[in-house]
N, C-alpha and C. Protein backbone atom coordinates (compact mmCIF):
# COMPACT_ATOMS: atom_id res chain seq x y z
N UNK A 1 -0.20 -15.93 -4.53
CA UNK A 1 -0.67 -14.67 -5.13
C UNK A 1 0.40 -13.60 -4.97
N UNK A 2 0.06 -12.62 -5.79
CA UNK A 2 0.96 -11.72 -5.84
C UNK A 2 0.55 -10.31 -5.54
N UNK A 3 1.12 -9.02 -4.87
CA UNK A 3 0.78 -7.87 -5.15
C UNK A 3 0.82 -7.05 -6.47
N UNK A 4 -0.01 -6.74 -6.90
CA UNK A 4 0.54 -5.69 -8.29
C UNK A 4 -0.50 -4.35 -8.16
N UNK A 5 0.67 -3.70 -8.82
CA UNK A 5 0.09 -2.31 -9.03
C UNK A 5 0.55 -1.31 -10.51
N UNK A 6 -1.09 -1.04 -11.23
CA UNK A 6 -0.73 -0.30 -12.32
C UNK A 6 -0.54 1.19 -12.03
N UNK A 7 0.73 1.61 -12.50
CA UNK A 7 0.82 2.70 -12.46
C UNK A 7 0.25 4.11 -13.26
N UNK A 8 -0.39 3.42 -13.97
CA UNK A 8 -0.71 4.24 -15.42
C UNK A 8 -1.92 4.82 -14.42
N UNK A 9 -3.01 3.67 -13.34
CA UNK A 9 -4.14 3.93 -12.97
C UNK A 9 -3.95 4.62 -11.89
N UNK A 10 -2.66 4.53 -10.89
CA UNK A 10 -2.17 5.15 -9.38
C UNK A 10 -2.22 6.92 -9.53
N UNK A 11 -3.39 6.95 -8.03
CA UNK A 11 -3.63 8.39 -8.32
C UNK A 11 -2.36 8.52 -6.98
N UNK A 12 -1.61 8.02 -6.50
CA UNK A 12 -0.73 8.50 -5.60
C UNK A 12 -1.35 8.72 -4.33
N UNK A 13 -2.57 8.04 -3.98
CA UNK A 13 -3.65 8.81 -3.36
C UNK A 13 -3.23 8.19 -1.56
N UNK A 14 -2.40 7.17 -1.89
CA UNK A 14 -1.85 6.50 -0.59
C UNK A 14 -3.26 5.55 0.39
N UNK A 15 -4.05 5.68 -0.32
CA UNK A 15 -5.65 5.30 0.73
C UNK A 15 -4.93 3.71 0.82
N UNK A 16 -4.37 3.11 -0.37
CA UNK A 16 -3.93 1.58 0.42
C UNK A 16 -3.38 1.45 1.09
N UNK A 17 -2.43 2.48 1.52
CA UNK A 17 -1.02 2.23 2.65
C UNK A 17 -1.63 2.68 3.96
N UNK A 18 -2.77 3.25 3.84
CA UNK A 18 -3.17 3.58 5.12
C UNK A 18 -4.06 2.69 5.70
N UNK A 19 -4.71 1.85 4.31
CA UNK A 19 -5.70 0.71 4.35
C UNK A 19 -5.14 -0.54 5.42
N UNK A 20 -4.07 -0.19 4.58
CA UNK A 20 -3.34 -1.93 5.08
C UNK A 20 -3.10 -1.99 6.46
N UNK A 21 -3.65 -3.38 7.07
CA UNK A 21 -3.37 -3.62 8.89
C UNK A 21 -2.26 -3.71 8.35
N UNK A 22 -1.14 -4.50 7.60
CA UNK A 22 -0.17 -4.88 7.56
C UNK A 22 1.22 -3.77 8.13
N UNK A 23 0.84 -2.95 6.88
CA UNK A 23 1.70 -1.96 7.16
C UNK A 23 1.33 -0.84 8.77
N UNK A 24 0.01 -0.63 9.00
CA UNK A 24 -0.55 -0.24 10.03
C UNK A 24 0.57 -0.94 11.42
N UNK A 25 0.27 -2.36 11.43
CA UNK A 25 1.61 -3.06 12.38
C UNK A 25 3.16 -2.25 12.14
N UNK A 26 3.22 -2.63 11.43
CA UNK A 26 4.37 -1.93 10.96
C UNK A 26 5.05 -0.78 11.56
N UNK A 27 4.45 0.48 11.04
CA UNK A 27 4.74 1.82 10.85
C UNK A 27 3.49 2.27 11.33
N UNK A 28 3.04 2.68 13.01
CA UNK A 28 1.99 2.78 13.19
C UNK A 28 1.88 4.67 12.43
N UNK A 29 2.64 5.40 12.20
CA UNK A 29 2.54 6.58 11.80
C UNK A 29 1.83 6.74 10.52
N UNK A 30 1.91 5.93 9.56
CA UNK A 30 0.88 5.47 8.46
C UNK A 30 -0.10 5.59 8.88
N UNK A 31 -1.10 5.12 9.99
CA UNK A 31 -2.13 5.36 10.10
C UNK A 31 -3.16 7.13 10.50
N UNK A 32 -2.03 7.44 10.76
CA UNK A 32 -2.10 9.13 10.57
C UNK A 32 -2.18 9.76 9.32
N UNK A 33 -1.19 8.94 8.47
CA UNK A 33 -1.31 9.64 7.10
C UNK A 33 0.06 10.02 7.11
N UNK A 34 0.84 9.92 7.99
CA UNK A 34 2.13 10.85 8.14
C UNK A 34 3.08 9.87 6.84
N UNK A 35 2.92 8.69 6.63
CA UNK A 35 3.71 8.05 5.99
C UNK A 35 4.78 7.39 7.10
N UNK A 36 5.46 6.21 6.28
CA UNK A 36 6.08 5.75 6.90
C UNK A 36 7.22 6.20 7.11
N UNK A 37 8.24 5.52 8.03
CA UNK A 37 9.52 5.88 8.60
C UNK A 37 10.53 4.38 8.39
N UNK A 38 9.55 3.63 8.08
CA UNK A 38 11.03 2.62 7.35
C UNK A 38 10.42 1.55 6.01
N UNK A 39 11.26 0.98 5.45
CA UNK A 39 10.84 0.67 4.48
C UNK A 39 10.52 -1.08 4.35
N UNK A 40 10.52 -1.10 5.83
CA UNK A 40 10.01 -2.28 6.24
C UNK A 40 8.76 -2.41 5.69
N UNK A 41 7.72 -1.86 5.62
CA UNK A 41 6.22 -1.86 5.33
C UNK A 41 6.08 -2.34 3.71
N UNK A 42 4.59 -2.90 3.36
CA UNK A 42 4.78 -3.60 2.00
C UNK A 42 4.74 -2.43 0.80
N UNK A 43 4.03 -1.38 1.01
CA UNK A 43 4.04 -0.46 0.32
C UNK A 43 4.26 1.12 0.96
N UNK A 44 4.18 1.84 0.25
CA UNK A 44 4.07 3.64 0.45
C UNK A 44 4.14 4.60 -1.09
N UNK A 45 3.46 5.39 -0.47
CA UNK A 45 3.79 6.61 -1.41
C UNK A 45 5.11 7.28 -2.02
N UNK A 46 5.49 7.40 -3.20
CA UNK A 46 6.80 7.65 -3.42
C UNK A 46 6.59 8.69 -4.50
N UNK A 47 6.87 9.72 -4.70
CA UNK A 47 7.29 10.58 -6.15
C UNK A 47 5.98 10.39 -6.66
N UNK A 48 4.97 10.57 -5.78
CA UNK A 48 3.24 10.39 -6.61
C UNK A 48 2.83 9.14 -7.13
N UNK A 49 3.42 7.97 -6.53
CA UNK A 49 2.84 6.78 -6.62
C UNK A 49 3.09 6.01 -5.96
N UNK A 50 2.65 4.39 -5.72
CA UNK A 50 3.00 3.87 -5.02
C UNK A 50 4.17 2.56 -5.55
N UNK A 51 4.85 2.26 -4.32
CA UNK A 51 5.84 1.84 -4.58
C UNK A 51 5.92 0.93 -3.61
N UNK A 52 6.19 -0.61 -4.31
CA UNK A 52 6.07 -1.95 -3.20
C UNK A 52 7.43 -2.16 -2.43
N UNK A 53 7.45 -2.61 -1.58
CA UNK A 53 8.87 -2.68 -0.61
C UNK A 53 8.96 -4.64 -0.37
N UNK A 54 8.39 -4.45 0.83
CA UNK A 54 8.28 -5.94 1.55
C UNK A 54 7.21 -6.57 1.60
N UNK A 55 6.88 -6.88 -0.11
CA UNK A 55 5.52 -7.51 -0.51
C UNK A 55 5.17 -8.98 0.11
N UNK A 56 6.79 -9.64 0.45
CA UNK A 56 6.49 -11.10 1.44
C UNK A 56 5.85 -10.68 2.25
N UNK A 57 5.27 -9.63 3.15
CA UNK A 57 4.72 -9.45 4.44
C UNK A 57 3.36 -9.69 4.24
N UNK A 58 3.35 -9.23 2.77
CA UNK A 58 1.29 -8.79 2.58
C UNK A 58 1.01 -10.47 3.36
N UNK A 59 -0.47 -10.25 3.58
CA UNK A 59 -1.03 -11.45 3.98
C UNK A 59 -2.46 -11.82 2.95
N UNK A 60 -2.36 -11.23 1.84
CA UNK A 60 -3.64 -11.46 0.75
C UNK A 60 -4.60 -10.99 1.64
N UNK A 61 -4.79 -9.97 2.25
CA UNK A 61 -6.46 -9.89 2.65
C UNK A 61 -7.10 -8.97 2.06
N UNK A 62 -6.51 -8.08 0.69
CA UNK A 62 -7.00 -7.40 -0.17
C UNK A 62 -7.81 -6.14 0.10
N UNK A 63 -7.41 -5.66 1.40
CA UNK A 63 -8.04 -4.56 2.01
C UNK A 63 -7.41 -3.66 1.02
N UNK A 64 -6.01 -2.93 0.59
CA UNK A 64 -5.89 -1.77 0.02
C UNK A 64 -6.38 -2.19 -1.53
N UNK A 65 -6.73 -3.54 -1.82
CA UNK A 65 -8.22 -3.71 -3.30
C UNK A 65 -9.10 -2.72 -3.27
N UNK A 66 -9.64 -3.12 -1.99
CA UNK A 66 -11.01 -2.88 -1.64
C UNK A 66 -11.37 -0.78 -1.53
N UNK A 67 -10.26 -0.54 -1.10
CA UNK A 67 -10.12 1.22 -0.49
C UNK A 67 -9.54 1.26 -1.94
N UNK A 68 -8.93 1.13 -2.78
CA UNK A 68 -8.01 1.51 -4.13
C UNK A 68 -9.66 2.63 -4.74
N UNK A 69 -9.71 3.57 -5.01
CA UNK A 69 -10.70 4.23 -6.04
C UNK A 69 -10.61 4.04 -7.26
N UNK A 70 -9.48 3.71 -7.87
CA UNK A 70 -9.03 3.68 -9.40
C UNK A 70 -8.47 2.05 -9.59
N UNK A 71 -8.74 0.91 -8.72
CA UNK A 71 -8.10 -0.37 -8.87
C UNK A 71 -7.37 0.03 -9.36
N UNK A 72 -6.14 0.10 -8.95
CA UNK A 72 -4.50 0.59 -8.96
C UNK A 72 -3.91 -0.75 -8.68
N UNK A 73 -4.16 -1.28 -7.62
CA UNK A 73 -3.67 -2.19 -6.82
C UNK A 73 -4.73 -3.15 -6.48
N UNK A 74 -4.14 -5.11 -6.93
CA UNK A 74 -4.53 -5.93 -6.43
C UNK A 74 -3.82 -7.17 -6.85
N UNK A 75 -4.49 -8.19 -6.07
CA UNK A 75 -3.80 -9.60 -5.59
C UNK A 75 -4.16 -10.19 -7.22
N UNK A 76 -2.70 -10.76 -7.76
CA UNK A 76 -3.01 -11.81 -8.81
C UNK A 76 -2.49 -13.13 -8.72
């Protein structure tokens, strides 16, 4: 499977990057909201949207699916 994300639907709203344990491991400052500090993590907020980095990391557990308000983002 794959990560994808439509941008047309991305409110920039970041709720998946904060969703994700993944990135949470990661960049525990994400879980503040502060955003991340390296670009190790699979996604983040960028210029009002989101923007995938180190999508090998995701582990499919479709948590930032699930938090997305506008299905922006999900596993295909």
């Amino acid at each position: 499977m794959e990560l994808k994300v439509n941008q047309d639907n991305c409110l920039g709203c970041g709720v998946c990057v904060i969703a994700c344990p993944v990135n949470a491991a990661i960049s525990p400052e994400n879980a503040g909201g502060n955003g991340a500090k390296t670009e190790e993590v699979i996604m983040m907020v960028e210029n009002g949207f989101i923007k995938l980095f180190s999508t090998d990391k995701c582990e499919e557990c479709g948590t930032c699916q699930m938090f997305c308000p506008v299905n922006a983002i999900w596993l295909e």
